[in-house]
N, C-alpha and C. Protein backbone atom coordinates (compact mmCIF):
# COMPACT_ATOMS: atom_id res chain seq x y z
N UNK A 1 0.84 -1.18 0.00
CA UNK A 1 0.00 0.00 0.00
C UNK A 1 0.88 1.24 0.00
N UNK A 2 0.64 2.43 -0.46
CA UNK A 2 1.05 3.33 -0.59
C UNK A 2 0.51 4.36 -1.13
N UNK A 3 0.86 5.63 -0.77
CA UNK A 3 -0.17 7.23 -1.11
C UNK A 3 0.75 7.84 -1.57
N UNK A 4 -0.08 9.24 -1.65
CA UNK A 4 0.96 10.03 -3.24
C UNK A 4 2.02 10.85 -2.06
N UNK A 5 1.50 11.06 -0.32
CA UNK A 5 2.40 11.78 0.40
C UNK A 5 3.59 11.11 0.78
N UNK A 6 3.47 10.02 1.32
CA UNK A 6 4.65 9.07 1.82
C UNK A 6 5.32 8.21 1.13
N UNK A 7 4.42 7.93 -0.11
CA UNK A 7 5.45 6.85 -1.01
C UNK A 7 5.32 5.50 -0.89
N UNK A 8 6.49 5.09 -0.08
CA UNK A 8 6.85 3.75 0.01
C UNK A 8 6.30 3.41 1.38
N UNK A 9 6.62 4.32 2.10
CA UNK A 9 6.50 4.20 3.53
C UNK A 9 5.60 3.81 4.16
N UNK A 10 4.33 4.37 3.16
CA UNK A 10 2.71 4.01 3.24
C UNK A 10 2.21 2.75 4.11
N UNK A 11 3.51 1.70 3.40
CA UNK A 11 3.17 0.21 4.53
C UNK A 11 3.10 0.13 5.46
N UNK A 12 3.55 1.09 6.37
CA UNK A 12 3.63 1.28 7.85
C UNK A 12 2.11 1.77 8.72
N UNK A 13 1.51 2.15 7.42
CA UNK A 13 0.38 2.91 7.77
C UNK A 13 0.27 3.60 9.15
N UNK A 14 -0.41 3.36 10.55
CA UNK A 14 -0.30 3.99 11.27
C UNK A 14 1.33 4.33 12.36
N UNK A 15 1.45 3.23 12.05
CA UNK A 15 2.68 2.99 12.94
C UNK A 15 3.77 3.64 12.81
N UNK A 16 4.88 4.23 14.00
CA UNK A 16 5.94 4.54 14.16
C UNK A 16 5.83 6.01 13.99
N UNK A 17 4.58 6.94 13.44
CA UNK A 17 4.67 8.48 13.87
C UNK A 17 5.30 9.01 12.29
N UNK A 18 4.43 10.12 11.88
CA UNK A 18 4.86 10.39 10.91
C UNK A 18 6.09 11.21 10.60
N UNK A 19 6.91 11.47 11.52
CA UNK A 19 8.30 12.09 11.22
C UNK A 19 8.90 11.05 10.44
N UNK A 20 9.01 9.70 11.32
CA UNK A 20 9.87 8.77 11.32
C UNK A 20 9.05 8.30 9.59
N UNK A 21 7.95 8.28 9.26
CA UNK A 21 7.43 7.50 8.13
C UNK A 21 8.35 8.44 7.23
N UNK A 22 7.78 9.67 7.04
CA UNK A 22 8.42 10.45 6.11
C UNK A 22 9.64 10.81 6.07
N UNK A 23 10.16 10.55 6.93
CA UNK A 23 12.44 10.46 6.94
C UNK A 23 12.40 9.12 6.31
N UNK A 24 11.93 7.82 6.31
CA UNK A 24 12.02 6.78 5.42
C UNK A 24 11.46 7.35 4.02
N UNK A 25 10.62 7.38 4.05
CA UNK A 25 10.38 8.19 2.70
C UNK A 25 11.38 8.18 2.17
N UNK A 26 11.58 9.40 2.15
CA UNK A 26 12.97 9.91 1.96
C UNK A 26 13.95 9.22 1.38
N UNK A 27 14.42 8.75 2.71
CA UNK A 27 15.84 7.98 2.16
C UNK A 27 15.79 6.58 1.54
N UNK A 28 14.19 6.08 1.46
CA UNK A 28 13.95 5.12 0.21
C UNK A 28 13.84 5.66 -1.12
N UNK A 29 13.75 6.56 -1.30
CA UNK A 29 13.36 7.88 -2.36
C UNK A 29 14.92 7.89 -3.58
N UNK A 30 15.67 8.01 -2.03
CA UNK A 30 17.04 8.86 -3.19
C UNK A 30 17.97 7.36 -3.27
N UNK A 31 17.60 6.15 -2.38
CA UNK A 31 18.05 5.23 -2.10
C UNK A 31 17.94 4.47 -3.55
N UNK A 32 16.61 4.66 -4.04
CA UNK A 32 15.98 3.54 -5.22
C UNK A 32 16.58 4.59 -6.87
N UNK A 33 17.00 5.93 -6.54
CA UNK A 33 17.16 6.54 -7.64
C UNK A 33 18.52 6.09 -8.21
N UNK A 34 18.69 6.87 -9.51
CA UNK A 34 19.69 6.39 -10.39
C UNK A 34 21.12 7.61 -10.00
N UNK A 35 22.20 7.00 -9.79
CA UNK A 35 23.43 7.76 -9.57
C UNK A 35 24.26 7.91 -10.27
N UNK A 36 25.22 8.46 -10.23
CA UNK A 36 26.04 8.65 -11.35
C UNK A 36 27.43 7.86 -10.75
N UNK A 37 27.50 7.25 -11.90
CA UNK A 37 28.56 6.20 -11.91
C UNK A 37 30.42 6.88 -11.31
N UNK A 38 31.24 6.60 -10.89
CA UNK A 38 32.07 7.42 -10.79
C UNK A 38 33.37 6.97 -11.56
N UNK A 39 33.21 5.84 -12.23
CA UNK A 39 34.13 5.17 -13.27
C UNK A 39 33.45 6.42 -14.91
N UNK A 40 32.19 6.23 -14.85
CA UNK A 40 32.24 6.58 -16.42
C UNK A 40 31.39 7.95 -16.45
N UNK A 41 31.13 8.14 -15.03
CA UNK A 41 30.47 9.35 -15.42
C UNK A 41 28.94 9.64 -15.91
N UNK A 42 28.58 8.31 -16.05
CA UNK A 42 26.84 8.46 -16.38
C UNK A 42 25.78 8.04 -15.28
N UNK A 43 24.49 8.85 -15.05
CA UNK A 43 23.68 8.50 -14.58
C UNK A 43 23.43 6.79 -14.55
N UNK A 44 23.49 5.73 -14.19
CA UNK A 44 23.53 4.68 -14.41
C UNK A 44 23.55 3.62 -12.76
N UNK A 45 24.27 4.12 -11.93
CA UNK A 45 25.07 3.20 -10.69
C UNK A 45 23.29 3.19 -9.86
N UNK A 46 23.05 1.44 -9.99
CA UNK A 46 22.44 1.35 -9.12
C UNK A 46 22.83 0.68 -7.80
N UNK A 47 21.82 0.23 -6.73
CA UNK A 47 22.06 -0.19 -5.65
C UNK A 47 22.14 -1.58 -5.60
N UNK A 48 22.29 -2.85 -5.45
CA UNK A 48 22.50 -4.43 -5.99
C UNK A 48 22.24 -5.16 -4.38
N UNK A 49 22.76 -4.36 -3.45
CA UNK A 49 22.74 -4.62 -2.02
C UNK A 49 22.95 -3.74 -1.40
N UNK A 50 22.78 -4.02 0.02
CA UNK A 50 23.16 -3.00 0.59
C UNK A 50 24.85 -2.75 0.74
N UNK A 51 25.21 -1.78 0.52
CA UNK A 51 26.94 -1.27 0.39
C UNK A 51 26.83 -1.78 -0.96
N UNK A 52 26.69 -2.21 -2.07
CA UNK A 52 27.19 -2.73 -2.87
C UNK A 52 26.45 -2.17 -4.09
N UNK A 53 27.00 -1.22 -5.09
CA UNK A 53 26.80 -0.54 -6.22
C UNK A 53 27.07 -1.30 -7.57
N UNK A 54 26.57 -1.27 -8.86
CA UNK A 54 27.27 -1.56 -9.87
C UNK A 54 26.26 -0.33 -10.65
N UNK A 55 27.36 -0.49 -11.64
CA UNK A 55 26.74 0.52 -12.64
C UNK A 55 26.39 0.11 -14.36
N UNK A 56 25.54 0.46 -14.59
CA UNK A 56 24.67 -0.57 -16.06
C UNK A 56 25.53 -0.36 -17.09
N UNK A 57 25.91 0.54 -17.44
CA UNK A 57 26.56 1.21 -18.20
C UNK A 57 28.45 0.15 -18.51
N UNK A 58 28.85 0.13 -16.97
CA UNK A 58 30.47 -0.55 -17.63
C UNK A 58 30.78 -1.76 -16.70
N UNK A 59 29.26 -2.01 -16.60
CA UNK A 59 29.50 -3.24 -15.15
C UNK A 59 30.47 -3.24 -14.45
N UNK A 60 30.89 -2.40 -14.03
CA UNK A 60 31.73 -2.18 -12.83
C UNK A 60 31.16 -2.10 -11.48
N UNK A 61 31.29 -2.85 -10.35
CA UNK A 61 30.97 -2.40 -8.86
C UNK A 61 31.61 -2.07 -8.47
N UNK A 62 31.01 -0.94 -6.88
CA UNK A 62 31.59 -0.33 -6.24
C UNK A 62 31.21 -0.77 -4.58
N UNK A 63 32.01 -0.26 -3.76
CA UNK A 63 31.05 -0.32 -2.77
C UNK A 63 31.41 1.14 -2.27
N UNK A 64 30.02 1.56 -1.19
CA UNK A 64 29.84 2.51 -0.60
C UNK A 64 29.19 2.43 0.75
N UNK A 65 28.24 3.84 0.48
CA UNK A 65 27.09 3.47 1.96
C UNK A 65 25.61 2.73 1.64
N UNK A 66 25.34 2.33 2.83
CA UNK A 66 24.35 1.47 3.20
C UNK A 66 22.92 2.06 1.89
N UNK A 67 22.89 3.17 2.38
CA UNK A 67 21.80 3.81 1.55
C UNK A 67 22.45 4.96 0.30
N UNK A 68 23.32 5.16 0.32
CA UNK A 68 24.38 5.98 -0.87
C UNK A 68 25.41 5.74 -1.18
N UNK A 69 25.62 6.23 -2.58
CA UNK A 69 26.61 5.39 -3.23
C UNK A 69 28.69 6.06 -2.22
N UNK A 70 28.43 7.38 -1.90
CA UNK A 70 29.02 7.68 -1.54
C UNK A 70 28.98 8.03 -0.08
N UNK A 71 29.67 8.43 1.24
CA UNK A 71 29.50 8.36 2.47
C UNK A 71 29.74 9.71 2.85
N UNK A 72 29.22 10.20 4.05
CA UNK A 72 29.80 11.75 4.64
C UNK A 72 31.07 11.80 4.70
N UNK A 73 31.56 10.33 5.36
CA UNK A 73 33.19 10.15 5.14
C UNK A 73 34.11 10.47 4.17
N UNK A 74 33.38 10.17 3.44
CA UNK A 74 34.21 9.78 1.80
C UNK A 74 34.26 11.20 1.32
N UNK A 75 32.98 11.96 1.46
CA UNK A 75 33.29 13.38 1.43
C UNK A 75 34.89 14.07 1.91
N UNK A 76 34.30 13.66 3.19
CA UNK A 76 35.17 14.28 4.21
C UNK A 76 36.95 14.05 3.92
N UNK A 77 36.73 12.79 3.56
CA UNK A 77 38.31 12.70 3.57
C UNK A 77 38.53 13.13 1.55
N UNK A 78 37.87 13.27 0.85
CA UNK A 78 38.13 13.65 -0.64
C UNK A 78 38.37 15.24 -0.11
N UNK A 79 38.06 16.25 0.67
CA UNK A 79 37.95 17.38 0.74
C UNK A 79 39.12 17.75 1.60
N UNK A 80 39.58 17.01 2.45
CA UNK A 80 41.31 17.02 3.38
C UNK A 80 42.34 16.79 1.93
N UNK A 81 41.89 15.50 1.34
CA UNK A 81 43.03 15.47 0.32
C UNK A 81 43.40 16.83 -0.28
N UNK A 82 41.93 17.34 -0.95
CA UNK A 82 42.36 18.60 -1.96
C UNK A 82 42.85 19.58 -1.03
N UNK A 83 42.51 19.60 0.08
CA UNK A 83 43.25 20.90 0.77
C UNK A 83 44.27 20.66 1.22
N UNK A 84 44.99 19.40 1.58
CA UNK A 84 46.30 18.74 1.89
C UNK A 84 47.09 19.32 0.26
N UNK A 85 46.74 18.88 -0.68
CA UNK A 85 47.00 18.90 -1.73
C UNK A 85 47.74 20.46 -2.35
N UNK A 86 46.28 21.59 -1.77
CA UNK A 86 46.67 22.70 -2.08
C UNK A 86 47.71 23.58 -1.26
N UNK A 87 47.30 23.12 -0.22
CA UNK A 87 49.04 23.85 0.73
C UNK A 87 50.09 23.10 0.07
N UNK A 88 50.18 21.87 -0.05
CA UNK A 88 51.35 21.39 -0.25
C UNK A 88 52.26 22.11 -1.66
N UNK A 89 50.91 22.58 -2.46
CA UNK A 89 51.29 23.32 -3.69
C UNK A 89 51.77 24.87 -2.96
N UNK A 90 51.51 25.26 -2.20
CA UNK A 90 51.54 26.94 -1.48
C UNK A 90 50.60 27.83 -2.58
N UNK A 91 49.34 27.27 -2.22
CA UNK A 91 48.26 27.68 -2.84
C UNK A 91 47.33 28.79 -1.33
């Protein structure tokens, strides 16, 4: 079951309070969408499991996060590199 407000979440029907329905929402939402591959660059990388990415396009897998292909982490430490990177240049 499911409605045009909650989506997926709908199955829950009364249960668990609607913050919590609609934060699932959500992150079933961007969870089930199409990503962009980071080998080739195309919209393509789906989800196969949980942590576990491939992408249609060059059958390549990846792994990541549970619900995204990429992590806050993964951010985090790609954004130390470039700034490690740019002092080291005396930028």
């Amino acid at each position: 079951m499911r409605t045009k407000k909650v989506g997926t979440s709908g199955r829950f029907r009364q249960k668990y309070g609607s913050t919590i329905r609609k934060e699932v929402a959500q992150i079933e939402k961007r969870q089930k969408a199409k990503h962009d591959c980071p080998s080739c660059k195309k919209d393509t990388l789906k989800r196969t499991s949980s942590g576990l990415w491939e992408c249609a396009s060059c059958s390549k897998k990846f792994t990541g996060g549970a619900y995204y292909p990429s992590t806050g982490a993964l951010k985090l430490l790609k954004k130390s590199i470039a700034s490690s990177k740019g002092a080291a240049r005396g930028v």
